[in-house]
C-alpha atoms as a PDB file:
ATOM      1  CA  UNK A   1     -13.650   3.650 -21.113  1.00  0.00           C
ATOM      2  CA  UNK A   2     -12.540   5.076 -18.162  1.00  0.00           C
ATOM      3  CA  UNK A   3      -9.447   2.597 -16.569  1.00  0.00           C
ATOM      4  CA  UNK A   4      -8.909   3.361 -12.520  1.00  0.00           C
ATOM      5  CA  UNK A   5      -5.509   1.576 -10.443  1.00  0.00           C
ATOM      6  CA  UNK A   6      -6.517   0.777  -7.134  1.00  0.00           C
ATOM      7  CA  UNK A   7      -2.988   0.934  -5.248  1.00  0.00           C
ATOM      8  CA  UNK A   8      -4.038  -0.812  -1.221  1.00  0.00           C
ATOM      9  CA  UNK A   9      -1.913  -0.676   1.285  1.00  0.00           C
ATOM     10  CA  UNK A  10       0.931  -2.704   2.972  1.00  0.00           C
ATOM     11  CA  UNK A  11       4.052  -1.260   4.573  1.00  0.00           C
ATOM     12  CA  UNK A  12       7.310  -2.313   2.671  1.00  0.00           C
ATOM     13  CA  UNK A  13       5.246  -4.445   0.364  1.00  0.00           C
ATOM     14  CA  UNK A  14       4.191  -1.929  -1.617  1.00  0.00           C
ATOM     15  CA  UNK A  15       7.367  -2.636  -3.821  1.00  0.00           C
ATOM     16  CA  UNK A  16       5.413  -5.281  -4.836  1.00  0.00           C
ATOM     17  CA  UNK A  17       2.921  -2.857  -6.816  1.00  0.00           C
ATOM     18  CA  UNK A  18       5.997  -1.127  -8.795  1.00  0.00           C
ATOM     19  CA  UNK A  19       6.727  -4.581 -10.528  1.00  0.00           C
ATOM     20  CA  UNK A  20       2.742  -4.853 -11.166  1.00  0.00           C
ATOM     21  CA  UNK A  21       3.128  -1.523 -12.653  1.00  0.00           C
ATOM     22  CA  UNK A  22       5.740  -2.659 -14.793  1.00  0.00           C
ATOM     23  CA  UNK A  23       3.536  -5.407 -16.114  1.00  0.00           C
ATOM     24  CA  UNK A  24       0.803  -3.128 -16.865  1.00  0.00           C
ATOM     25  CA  UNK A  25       2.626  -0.520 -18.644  1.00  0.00           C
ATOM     26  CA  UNK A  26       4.396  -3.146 -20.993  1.00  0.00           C
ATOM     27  CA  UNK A  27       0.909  -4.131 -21.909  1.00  0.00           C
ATOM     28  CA  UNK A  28      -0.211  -0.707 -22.538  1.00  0.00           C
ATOM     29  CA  UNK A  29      -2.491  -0.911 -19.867  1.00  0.00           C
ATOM     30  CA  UNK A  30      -2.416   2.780 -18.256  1.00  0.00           C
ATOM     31  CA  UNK A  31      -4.402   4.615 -15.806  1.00  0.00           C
ATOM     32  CA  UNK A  32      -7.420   7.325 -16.306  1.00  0.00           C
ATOM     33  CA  UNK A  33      -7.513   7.923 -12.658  1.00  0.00           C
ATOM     34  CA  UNK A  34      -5.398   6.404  -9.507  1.00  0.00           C
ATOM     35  CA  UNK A  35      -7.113   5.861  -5.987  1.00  0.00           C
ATOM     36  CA  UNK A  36      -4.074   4.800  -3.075  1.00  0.00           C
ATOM     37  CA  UNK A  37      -4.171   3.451   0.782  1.00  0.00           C
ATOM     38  CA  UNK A  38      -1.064   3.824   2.940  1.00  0.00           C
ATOM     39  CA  UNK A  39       1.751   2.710   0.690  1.00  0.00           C
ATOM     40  CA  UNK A  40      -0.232   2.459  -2.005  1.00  0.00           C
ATOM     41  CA  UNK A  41      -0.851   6.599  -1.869  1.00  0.00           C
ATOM     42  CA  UNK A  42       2.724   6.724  -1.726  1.00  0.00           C
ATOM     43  CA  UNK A  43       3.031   4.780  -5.190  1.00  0.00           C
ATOM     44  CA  UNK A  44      -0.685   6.537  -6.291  1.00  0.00           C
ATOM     45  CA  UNK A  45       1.289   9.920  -5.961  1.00  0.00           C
ATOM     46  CA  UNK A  46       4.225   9.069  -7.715  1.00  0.00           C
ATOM     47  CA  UNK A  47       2.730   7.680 -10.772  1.00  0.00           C
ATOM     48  CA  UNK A  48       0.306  10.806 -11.103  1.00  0.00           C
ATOM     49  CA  UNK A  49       3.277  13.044 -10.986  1.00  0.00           C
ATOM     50  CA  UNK A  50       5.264  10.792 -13.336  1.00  0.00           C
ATOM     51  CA  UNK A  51       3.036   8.151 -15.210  1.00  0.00           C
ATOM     52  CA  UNK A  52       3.825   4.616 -16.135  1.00  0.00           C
ATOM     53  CA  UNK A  53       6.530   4.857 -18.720  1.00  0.00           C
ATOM     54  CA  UNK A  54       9.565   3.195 -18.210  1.00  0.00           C
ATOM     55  CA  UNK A  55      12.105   5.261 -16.678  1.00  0.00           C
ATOM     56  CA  UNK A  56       9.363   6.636 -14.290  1.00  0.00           C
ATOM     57  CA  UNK A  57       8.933   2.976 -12.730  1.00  0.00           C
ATOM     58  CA  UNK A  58      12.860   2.547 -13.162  1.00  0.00           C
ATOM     59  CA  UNK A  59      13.078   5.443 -10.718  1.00  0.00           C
ATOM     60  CA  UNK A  60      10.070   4.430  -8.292  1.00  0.00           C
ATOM     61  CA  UNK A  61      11.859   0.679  -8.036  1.00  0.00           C
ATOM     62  CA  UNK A  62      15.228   2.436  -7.172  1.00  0.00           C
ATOM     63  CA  UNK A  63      13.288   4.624  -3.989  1.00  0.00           C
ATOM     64  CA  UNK A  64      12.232   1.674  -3.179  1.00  0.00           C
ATOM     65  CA  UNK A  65      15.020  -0.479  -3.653  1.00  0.00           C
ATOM     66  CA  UNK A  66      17.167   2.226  -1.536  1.00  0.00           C
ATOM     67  CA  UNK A  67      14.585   2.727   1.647  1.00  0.00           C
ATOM     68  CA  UNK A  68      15.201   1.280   4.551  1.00  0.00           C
ATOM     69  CA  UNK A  69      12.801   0.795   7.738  1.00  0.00           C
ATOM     70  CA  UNK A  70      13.835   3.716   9.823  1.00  0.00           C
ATOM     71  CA  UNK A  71      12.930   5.939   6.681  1.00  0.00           C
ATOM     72  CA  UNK A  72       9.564   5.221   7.669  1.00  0.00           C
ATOM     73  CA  UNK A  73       9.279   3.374  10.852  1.00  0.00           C
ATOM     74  CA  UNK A  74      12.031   5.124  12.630  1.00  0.00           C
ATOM     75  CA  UNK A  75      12.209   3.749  16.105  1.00  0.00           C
ATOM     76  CA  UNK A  76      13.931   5.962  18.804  1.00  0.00           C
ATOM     77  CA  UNK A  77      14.041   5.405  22.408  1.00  0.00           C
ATOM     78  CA  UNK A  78      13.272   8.766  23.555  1.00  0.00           C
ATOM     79  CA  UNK A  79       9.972   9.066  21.221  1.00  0.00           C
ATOM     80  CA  UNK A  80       9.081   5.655  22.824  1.00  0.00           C
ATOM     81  CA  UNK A  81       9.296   6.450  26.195  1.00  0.00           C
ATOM     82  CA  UNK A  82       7.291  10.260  24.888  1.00  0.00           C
ATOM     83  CA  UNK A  83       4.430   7.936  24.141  1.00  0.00           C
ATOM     84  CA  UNK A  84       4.730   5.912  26.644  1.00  0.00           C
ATOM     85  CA  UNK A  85       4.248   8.133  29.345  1.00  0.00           C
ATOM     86  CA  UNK A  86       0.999   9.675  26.723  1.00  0.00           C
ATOM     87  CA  UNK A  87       3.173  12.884  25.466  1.00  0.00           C
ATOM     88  CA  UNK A  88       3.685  11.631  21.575  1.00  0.00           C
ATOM     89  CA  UNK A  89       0.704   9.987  19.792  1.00  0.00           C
ATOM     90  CA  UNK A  90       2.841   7.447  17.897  1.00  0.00           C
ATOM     91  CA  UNK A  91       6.015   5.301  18.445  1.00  0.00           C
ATOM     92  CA  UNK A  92       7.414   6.492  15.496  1.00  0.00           C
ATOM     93  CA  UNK A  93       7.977   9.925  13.895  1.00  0.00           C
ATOM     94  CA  UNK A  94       6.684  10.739  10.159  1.00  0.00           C
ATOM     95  CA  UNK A  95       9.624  13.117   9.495  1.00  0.00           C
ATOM     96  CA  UNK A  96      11.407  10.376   7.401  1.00  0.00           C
ATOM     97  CA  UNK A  97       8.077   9.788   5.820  1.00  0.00           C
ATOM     98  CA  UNK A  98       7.329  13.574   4.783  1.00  0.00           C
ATOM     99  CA  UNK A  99      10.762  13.895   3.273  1.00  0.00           C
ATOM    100  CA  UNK A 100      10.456  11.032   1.111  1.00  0.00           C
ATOM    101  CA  UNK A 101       6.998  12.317  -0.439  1.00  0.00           C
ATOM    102  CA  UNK A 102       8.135  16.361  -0.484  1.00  0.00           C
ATOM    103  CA  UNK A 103      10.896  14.804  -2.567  1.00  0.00           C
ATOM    104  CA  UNK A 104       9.712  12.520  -4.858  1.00  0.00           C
ATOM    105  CA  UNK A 105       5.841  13.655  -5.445  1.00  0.00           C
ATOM    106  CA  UNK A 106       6.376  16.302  -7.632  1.00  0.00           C
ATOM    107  CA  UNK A 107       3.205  18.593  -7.239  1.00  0.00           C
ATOM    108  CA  UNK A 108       1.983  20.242  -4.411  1.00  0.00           C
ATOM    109  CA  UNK A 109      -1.585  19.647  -4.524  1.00  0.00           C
ATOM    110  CA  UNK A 110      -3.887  16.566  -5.397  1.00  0.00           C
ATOM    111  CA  UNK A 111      -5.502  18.648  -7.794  1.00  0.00           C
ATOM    112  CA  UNK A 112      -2.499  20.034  -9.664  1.00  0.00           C
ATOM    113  CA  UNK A 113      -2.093  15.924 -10.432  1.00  0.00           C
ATOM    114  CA  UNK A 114      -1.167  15.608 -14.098  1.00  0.00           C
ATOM    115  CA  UNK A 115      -2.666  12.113 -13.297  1.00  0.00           C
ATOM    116  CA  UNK A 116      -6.061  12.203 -11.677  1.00  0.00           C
ATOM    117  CA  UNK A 117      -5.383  10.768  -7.601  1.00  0.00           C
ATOM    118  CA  UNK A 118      -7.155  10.541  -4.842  1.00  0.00           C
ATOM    119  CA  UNK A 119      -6.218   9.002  -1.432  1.00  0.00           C
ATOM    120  CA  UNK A 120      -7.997   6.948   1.197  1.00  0.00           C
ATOM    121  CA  UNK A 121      -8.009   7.770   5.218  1.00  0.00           C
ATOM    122  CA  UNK A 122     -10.096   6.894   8.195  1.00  0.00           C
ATOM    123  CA  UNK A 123     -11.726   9.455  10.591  1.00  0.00           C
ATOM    124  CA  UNK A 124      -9.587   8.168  14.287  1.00  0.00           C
ATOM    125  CA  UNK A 125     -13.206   9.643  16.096  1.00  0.00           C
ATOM    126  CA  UNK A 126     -15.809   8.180  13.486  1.00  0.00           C
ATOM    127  CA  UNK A 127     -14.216   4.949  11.688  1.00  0.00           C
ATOM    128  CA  UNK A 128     -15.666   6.461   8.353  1.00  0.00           C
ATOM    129  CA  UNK A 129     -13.871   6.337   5.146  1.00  0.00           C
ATOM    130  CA  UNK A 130     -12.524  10.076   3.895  1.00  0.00           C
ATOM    131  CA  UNK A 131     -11.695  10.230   0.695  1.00  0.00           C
ATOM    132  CA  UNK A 132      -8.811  13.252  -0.146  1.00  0.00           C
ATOM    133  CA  UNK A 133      -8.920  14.609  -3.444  1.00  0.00           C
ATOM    134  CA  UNK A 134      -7.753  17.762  -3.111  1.00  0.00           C
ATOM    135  CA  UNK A 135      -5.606  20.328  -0.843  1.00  0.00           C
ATOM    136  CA  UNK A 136      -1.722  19.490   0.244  1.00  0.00           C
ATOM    137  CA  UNK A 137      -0.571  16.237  -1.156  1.00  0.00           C
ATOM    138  CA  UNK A 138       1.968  15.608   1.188  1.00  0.00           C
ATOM    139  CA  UNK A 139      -0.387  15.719   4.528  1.00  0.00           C
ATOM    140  CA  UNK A 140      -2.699  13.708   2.440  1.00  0.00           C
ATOM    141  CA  UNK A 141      -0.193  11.044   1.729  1.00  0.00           C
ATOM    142  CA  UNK A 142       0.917  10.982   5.514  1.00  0.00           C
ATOM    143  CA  UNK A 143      -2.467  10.711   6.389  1.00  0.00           C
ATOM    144  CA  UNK A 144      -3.129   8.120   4.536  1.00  0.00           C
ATOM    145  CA  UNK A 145      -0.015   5.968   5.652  1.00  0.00           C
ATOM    146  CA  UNK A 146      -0.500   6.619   9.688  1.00  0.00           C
ATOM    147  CA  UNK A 147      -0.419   3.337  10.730  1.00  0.00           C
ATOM    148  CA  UNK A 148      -2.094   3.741  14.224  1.00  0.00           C
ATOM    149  CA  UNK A 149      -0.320   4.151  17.595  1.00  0.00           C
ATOM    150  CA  UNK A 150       3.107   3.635  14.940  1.00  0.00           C
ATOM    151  CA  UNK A 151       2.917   6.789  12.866  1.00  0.00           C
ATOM    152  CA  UNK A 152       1.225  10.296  14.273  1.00  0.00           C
ATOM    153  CA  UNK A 153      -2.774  10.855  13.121  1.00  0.00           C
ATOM    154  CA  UNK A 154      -3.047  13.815  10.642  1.00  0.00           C
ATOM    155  CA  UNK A 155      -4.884  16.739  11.620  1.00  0.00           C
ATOM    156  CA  UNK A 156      -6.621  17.955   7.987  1.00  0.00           C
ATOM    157  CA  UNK A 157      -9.765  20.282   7.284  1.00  0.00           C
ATOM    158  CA  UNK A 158     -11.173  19.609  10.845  1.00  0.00           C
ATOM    159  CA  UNK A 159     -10.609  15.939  10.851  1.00  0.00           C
ATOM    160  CA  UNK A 160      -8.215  13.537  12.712  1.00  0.00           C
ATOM    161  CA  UNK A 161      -7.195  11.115  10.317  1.00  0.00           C
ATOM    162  CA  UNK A 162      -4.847   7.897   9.816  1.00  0.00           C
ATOM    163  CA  UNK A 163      -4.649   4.875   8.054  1.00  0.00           C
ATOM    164  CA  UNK A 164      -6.958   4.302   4.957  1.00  0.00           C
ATOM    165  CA  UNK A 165      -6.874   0.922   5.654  1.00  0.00           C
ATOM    166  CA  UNK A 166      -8.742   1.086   8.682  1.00  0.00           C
ATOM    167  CA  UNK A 167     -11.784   1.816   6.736  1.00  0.00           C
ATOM    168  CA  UNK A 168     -11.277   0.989   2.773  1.00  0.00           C
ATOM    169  CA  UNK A 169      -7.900  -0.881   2.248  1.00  0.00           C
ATOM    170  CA  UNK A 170      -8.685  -0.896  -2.008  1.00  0.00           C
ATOM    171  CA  UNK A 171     -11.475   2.054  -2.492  1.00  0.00           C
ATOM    172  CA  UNK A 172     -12.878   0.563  -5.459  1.00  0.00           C
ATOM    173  CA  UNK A 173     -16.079   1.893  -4.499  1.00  0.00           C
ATOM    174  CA  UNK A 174     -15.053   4.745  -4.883  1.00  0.00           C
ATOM    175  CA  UNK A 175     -13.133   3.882  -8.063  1.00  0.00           C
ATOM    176  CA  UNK A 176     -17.405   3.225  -8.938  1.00  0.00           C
ATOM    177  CA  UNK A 177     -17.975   7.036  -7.743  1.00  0.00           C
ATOM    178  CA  UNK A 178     -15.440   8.360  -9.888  1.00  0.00           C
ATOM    179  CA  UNK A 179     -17.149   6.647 -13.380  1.00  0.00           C
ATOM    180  CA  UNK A 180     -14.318   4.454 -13.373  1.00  0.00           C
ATOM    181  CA  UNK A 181     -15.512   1.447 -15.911  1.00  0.00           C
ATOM    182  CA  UNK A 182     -12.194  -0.699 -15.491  1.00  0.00           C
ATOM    183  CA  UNK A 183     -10.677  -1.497 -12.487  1.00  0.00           C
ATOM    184  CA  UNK A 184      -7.640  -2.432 -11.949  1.00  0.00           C
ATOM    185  CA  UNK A 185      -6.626  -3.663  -8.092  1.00  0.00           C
ATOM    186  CA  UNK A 186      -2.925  -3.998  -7.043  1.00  0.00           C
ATOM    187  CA  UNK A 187      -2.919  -5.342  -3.420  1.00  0.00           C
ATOM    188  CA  UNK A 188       0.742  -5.971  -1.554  1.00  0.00           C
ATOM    189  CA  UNK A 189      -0.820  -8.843  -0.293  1.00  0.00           C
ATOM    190  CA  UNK A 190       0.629  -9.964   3.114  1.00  0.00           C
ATOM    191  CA  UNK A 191       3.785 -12.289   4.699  1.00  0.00           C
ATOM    192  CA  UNK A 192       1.629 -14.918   4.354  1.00  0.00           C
ATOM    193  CA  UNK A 193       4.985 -17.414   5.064  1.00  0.00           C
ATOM    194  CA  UNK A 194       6.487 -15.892   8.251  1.00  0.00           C
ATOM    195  CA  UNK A 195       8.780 -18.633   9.514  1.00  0.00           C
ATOM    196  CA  UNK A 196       8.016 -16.914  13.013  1.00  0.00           C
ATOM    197  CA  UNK A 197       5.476 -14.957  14.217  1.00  0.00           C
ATOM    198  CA  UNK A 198       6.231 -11.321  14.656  1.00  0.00           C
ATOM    199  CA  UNK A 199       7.373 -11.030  18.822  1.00  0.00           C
ATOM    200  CA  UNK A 200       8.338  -7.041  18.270  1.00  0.00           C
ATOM    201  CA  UNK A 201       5.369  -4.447  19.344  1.00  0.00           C
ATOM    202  CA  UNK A 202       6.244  -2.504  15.547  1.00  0.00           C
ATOM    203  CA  UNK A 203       6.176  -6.064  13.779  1.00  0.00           C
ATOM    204  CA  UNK A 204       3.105  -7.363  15.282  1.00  0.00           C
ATOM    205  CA  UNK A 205       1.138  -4.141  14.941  1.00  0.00           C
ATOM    206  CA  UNK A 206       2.018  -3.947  10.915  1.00  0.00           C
ATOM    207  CA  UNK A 207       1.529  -7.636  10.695  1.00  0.00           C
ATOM    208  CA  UNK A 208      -2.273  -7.296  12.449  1.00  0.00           C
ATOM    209  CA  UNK A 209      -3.063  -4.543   9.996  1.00  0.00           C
ATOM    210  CA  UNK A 210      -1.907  -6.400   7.210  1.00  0.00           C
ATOM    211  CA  UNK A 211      -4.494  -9.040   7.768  1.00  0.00           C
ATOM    212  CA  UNK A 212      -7.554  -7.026   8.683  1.00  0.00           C
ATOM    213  CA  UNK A 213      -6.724  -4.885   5.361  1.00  0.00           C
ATOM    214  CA  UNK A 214      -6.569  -8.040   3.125  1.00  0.00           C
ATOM    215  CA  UNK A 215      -9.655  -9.699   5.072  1.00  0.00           C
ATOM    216  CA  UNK A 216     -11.551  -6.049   4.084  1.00  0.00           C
ATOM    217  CA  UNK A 217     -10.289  -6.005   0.403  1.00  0.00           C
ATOM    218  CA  UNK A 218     -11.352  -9.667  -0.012  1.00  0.00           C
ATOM    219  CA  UNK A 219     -15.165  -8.720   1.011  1.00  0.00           C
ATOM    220  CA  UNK A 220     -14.814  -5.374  -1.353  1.00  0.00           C
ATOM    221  CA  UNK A 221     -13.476  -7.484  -4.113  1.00  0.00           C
ATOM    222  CA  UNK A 222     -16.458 -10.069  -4.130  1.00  0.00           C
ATOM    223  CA  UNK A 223     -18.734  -7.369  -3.171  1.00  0.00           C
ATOM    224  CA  UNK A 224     -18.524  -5.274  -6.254  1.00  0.00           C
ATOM    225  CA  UNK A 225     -17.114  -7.999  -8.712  1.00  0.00           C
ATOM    226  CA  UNK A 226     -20.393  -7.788 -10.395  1.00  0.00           C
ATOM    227  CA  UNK A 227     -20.561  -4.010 -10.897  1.00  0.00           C
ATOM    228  CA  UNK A 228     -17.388  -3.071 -13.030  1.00  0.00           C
ATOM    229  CA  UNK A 229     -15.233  -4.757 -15.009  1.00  0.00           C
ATOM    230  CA  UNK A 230     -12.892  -5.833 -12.040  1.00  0.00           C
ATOM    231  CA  UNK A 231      -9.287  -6.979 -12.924  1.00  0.00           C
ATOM    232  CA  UNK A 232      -7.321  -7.988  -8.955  1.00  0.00           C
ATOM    233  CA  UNK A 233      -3.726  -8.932  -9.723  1.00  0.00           C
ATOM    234  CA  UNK A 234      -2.447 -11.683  -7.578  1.00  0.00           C
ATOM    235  CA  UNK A 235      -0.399 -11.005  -4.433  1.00  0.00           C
ATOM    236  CA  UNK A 236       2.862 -12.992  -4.214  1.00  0.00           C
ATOM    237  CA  UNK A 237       2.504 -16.318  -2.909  1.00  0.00           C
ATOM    238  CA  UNK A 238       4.300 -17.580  -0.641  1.00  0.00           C
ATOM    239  CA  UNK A 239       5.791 -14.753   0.411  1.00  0.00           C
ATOM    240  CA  UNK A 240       8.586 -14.613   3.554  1.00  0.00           C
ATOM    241  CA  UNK A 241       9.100 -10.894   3.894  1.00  0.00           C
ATOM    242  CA  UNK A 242       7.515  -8.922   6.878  1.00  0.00           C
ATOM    243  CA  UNK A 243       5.487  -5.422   5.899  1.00  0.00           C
ATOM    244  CA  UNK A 244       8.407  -3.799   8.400  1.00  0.00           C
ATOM    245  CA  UNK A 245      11.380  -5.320   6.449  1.00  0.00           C
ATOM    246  CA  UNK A 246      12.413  -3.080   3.550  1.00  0.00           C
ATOM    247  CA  UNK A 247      15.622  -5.087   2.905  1.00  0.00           C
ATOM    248  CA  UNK A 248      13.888  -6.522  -0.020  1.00  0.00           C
ATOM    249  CA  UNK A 249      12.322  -4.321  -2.569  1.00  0.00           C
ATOM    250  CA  UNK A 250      14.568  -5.536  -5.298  1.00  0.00           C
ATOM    251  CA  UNK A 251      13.360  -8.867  -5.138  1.00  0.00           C
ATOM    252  CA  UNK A 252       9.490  -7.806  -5.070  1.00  0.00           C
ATOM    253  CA  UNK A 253       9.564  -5.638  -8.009  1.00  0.00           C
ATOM    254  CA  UNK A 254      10.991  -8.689  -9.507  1.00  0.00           C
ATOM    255  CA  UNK A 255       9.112 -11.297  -8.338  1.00  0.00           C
ATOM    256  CA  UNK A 256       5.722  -9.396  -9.209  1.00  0.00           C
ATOM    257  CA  UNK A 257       6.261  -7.726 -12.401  1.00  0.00           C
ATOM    258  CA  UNK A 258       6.987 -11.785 -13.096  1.00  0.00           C
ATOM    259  CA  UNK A 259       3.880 -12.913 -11.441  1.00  0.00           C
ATOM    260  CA  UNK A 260       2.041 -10.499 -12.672  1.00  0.00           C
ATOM    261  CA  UNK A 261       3.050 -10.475 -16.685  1.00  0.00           C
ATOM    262  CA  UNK A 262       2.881 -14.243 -16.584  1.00  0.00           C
ATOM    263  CA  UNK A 263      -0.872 -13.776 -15.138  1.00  0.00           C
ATOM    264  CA  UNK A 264      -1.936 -11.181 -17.279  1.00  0.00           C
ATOM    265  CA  UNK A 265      -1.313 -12.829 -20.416  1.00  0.00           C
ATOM    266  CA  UNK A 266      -3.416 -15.981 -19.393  1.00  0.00           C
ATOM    267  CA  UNK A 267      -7.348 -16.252 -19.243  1.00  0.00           C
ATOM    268  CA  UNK A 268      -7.189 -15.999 -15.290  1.00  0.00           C
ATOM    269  CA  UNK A 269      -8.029 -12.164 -15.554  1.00  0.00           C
ATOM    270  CA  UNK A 270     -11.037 -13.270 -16.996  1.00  0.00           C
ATOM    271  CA  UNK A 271     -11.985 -15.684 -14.730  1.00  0.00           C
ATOM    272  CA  UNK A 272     -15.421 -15.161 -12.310  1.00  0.00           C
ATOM    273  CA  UNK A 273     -15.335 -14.515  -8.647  1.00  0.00           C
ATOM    274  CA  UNK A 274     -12.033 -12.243  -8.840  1.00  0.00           C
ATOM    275  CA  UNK A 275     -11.821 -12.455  -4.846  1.00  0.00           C
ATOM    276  CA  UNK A 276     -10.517 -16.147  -5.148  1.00  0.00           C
ATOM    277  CA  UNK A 277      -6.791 -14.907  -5.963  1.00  0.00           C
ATOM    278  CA  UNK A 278      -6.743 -12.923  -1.930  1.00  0.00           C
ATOM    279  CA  UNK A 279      -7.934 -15.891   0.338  1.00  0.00           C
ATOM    280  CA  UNK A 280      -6.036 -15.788   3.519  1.00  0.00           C
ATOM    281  CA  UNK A 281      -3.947 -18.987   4.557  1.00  0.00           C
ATOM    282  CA  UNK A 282      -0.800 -20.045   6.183  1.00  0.00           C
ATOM    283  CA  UNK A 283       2.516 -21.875   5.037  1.00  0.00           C
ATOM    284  CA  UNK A 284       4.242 -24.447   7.186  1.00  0.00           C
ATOM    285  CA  UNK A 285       7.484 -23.376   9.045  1.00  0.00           C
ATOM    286  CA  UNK A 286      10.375 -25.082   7.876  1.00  0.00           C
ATOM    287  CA  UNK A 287      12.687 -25.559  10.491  1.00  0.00           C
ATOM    288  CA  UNK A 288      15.309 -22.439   9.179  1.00  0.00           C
ATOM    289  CA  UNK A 289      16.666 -21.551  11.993  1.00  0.00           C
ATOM    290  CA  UNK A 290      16.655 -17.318  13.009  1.00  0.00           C
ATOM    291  CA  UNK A 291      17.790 -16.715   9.042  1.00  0.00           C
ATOM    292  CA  UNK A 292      14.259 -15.070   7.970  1.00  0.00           C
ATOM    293  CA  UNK A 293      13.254 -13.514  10.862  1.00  0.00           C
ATOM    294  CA  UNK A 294      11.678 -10.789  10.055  1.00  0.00           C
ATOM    295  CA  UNK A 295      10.991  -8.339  13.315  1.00  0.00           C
ATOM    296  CA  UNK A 296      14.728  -8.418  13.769  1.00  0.00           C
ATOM    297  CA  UNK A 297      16.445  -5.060  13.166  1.00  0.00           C
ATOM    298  CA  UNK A 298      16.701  -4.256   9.188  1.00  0.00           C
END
């Protein structure tokens, strides 16, 4: 049997996935193959260089335990005001971005992957789905992640590319492609709980994408429930922390290798209509005050 992780996307969230990891690993459940989207390539990369055992987890909680938003979403007046006036293509820079991968990845091509991985973009002229198996991890990875108008597109192999999620937030058709015959989806899920709602351009933009990519992965989910052995893990719930705050990776890891042990070792996994574990749907606001904001500077 051939077992595929399906890593999706989801800005700082993706520190959710390392404490799903955890869970799987202490059930022996590895992966055959690894398919990632925006963050999730990030964490798809990391575990093909490295695998699932312990210490490699340990040390992909402490990255992201120790990043911080302007390692990836590093907002600076003069690149603004660049792409303002139409002489940058994003808001942000993907410098902080490209050193985090070139350090941490570990090979320098999908293919050399001691881990099978392959990573999910969109086309910025077509809308179609590419899938990048091979070539230069590190563009593929920042491909992958370029949140549009927030992170620069990725000129690859002809193509303009940026964020998977755009087009396949969880590829598990092409998890289907592959011969995968187990599939295992980790979403990041979304700040389904905001107190506020997100007044800063960088917040709001993250925030949209967030919801299109879980409204996509809920239709993939019940669309191929029927056609592999589909196992989604459930996204925290509620959950308070904006996709731009990383101030809080410590407490995801936590809070989903929890989540996720607890819901692994009940019968929900085997439960029909997988999809049912991703509907979208609001919290109240409890009147907190400006304590949880979450577009405010971190």
């Amino acid at each position: 049997m051939t077992t595929a992780f399906v890593l999706s996307g989801g800005g700082s969230l993706g520190a959710v996935q390392v404490g799903m990891l955890q869970a799987l690993a202490e059930r022996a459940i590895a992966p055959d193959l690894l398919l990632g989207t925006s963050a999730g390539a990030l964490n798809a990369v990391f575990v093909a260089a490295h695998g699932t055992r312990p210490p490699a987890l340990d040390r992909l909680a402490a990255i992201w335990t120790a990043l911080r938003r302007d390692d990836v979403f590093p907002v600076r007046a003069p690149q603004v005001v660049l792409a303002l006036a139409g002489a940058r293509d994003a808001l942000c820079s993907d410098h902080g971005l490209e050193r985090l991968v070139r350090r941490h990845i570990g090979f320098a091509r999908l293919e050399d992957a001691p881990i099978p991985v392959h990573l999910v973009a969109t086309d910025l002229l077509s809308g179609e789905e590419v899938l990048l198996s091979d070539g230069d991890a590190v563009s593929a990875v920042l491909a992958s992640s370029a949140v549009p108008a927030v992170l620069p597109p990725v000129r690859r192999n002809g193509q303009t590319l940026v964020d998977g999620g755009l087009a396949d937030n969880a590829a598990i058709s092409q998890a289907l492609v592959l011969g995968a015959d187990r599939v295992y989806v980790l979403p990041t899920g979304y700040a389904c709980a905001l107190p506020f709602p997100p007044t800063r351009p960088l917040a709001v933009a993250v925030q949209a994408l967030s919801l299109l990519v879980q409204q996509r992965l809920i239709a993939d989910v019940a669309r191929y429930a029927d056609q592999v052995d589909l196992v989604v893990l459930p996204p925290l719930c509620p959950l308070r922390i904006s996709a731009i705050d990383f101030r809080h990776a410590a407490e995801l890891c936590r809070r989903a290798r929890t989540a996720a042990a607890a819901w692994l070792d009940s019968d929900a996994p085997g439960r029909p209509d997988p999809e049912r574990v991703l509907g979208l749907h609001g919290h109240p606001s409890p009147p907190t005050g400006d304590a949880h904001r979450t577009d405010l500077p971190a």
